[in-house]
Protein backbone atom coordinates (compact mmCIF):
# COMPACT_ATOMS: atom_id res chain seq x y z
CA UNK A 1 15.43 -113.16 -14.08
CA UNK A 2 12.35 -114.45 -16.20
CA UNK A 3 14.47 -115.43 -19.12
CA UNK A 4 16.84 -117.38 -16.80
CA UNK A 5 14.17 -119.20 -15.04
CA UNK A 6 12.35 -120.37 -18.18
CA UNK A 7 15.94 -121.31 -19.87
CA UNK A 8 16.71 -123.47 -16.57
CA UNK A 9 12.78 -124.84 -17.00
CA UNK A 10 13.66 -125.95 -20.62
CA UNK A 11 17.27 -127.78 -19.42
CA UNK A 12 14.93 -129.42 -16.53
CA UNK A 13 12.45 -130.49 -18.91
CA UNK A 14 15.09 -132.24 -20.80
CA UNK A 15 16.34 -134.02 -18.32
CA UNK A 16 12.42 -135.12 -17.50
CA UNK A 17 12.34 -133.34 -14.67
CA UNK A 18 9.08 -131.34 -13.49
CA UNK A 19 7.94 -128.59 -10.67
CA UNK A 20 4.70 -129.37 -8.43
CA UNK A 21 3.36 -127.17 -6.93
CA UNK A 22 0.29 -128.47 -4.50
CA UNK A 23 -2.58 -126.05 -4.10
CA UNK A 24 -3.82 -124.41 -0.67
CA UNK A 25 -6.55 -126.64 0.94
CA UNK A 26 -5.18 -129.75 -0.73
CA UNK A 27 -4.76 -132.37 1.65
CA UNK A 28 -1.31 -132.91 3.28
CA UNK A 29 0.70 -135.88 2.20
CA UNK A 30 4.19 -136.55 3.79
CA UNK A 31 5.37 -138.13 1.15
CA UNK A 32 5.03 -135.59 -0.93
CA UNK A 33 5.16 -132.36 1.05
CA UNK A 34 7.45 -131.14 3.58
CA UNK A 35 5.44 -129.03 6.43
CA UNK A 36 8.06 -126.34 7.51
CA UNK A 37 4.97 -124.78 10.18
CA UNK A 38 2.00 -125.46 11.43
CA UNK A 39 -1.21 -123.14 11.97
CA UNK A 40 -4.47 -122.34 13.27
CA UNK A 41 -7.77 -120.91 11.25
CA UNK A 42 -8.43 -123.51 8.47
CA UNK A 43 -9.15 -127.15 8.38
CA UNK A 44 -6.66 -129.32 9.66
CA UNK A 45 -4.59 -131.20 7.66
CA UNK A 46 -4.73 -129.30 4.70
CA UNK A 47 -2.18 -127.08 3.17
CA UNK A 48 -2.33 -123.23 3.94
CA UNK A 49 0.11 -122.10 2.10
CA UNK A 50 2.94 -123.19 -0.32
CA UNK A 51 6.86 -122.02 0.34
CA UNK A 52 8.94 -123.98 -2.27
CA UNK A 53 7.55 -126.05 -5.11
CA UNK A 54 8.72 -129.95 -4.93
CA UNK A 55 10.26 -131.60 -8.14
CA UNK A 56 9.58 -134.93 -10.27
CA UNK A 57 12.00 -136.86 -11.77
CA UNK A 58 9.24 -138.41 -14.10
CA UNK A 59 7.13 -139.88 -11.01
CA UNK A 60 10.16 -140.28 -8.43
CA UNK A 61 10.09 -137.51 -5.74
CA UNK A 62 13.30 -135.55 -6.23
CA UNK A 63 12.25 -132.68 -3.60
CA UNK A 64 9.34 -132.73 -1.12
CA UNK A 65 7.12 -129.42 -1.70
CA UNK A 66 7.41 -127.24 1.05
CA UNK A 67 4.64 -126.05 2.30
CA UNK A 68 2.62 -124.71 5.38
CA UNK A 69 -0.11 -127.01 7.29
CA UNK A 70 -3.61 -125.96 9.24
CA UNK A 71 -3.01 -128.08 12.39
């Protein structure tokens, strides 16, 4: 599985096209990350957890990150 996830990585990085991956507390940004739920217990607006990386197509938006949002 780890050898055919790093060969699809290299064919993806050919083709200039990235993974991001935002990190938990970073500030939600609908243009860049798709909230799939919303929760209670941290500061609002700010990403609580991280479902699906989004992907670059060098800076175009191919695929929002999904993620999970402290309402």
């Amino acid at each position: 599985v780890d050898d055919a996830r790093y060969k699809s990585n290299l064919f993806l990085e050919e083709l200039h096209i990235t993974s991001f991956e935002p990190a938990v507390g970073e500030e939600f940004i609908p243009e860049r990350h798709h909230a799939l739920e919303q929760i209670g217990g941290g500061r609002s607006g700010t990403i609580a957890r991280v479902i699906r990386p989004g992907y670059l197509h060098d800076d175009q938006i191919l695929r929002l990150a999904d993620v999970v949002v402290y309402g």
